[in-house]
Structure formats: structure tokens, C-alpha cells
C-alpha atoms as a PDB file:
ATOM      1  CA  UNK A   1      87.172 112.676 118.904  1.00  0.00           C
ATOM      2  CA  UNK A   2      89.355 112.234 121.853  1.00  0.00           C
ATOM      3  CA  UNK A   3      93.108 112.797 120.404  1.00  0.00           C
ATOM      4  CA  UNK A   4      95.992 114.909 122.018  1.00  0.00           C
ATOM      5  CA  UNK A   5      96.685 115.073 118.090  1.00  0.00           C
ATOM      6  CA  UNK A   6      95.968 114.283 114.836  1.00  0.00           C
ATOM      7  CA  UNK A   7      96.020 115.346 110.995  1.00  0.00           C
ATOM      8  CA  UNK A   8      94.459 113.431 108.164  1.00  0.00           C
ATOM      9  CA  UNK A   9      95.734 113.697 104.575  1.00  0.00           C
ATOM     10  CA  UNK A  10      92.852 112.668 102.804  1.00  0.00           C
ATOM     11  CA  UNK A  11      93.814 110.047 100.098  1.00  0.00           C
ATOM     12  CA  UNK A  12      92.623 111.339  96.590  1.00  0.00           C
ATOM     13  CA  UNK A  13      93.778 112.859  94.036  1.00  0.00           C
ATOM     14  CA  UNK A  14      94.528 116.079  96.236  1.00  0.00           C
ATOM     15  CA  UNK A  15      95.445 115.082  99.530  1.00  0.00           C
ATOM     16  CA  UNK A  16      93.219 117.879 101.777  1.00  0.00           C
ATOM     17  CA  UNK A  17      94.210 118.064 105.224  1.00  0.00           C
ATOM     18  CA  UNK A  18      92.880 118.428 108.493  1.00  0.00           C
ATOM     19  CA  UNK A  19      93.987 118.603 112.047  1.00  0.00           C
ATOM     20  CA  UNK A  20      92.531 119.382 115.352  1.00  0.00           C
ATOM     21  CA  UNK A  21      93.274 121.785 117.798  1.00  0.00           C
ATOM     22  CA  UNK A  22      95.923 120.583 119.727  1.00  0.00           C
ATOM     23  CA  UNK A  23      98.025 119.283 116.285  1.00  0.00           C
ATOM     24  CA  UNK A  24      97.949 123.475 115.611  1.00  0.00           C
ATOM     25  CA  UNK A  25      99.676 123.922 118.073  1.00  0.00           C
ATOM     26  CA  UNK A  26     102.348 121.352 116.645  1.00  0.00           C
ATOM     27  CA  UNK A  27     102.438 122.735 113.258  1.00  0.00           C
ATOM     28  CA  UNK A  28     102.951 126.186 114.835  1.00  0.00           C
ATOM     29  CA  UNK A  29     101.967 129.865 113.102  1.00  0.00           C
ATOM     30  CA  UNK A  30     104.175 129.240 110.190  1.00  0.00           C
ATOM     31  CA  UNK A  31     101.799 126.874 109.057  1.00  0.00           C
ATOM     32  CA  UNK A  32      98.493 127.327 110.547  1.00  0.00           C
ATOM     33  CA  UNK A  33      95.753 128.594 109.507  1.00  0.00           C
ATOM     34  CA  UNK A  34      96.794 128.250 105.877  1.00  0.00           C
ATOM     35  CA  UNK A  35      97.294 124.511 105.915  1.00  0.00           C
ATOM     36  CA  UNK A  36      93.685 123.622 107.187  1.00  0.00           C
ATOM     37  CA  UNK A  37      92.401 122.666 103.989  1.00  0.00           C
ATOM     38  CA  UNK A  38      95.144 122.971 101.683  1.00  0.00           C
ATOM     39  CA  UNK A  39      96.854 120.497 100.008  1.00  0.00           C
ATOM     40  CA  UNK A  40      99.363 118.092 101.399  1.00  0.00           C
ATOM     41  CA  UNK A  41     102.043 118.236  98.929  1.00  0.00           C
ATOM     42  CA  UNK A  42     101.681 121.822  98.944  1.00  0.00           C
ATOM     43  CA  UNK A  43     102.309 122.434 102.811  1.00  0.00           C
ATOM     44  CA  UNK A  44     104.469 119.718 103.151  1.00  0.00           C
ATOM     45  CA  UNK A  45     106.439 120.016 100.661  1.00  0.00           C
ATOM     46  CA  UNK A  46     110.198 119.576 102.149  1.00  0.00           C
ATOM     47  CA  UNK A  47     109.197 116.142 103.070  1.00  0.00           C
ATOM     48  CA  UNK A  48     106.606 115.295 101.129  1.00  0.00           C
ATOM     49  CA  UNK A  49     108.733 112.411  99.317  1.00  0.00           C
ATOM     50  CA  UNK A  50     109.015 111.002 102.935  1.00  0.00           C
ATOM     51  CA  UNK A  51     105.326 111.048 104.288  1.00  0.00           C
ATOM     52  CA  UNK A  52     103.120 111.288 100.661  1.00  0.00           C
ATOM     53  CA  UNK A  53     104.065 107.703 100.479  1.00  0.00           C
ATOM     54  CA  UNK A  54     101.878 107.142 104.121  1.00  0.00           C
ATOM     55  CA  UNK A  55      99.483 109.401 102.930  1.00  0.00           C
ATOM     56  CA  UNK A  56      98.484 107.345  99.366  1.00  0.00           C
ATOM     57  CA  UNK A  57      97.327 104.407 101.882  1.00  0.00           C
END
């Protein structure tokens, strides 16, 4: 896959998420490696109202 970066929140009943290598580095230490894999709603939180909505398409 050729992408500066990318994470997928995999519609379903628990949105699983993935991301790259260069979207790490984005989501910073706070958040990585513990969100590869975990739930959306869980990681997200704080905003998931705003982008669960984008993630249920």
C-alpha cells in the first residue's frame, strides 16, 4: 500500500483499527502501540461522537 497515512476503523460491531507506519507517527506514543487493534470507541473516545459516525459507513 502506498499511503503517507492511513487508519481503518473496521465497520462491525467493534470497530478494530489499524494504521500503518507513518499514521504512528501521527497518533504519537500516547496512543501507539495500544491502539493497533483495539477498539475505536475505546481509543477514540473524546471524539468518538464526531468520527464513529464516518466510521459506521
Amino acid at each position: 500500500m502506498d499511503a503517507r497515512t492511513i487508519c481503518h476503523n473496521r465497520p462491525s460491531p467493534l470497530p478494530v483499527q489499524f494504521y500503518n507506519d507513518a499514521y504512528r507517527r501521527t497518533i504519537g506514543f500516547e496512543r501507539h502501540p495500544s491502539a493497533l487493534g483495539q477498539d475505536g470507541r475505546a481509543c477514540w473516545d473524546e471524539i468518538w461522537h464526531i468520527i464513529g459516525r464516518r466510521s459506521s459507513r
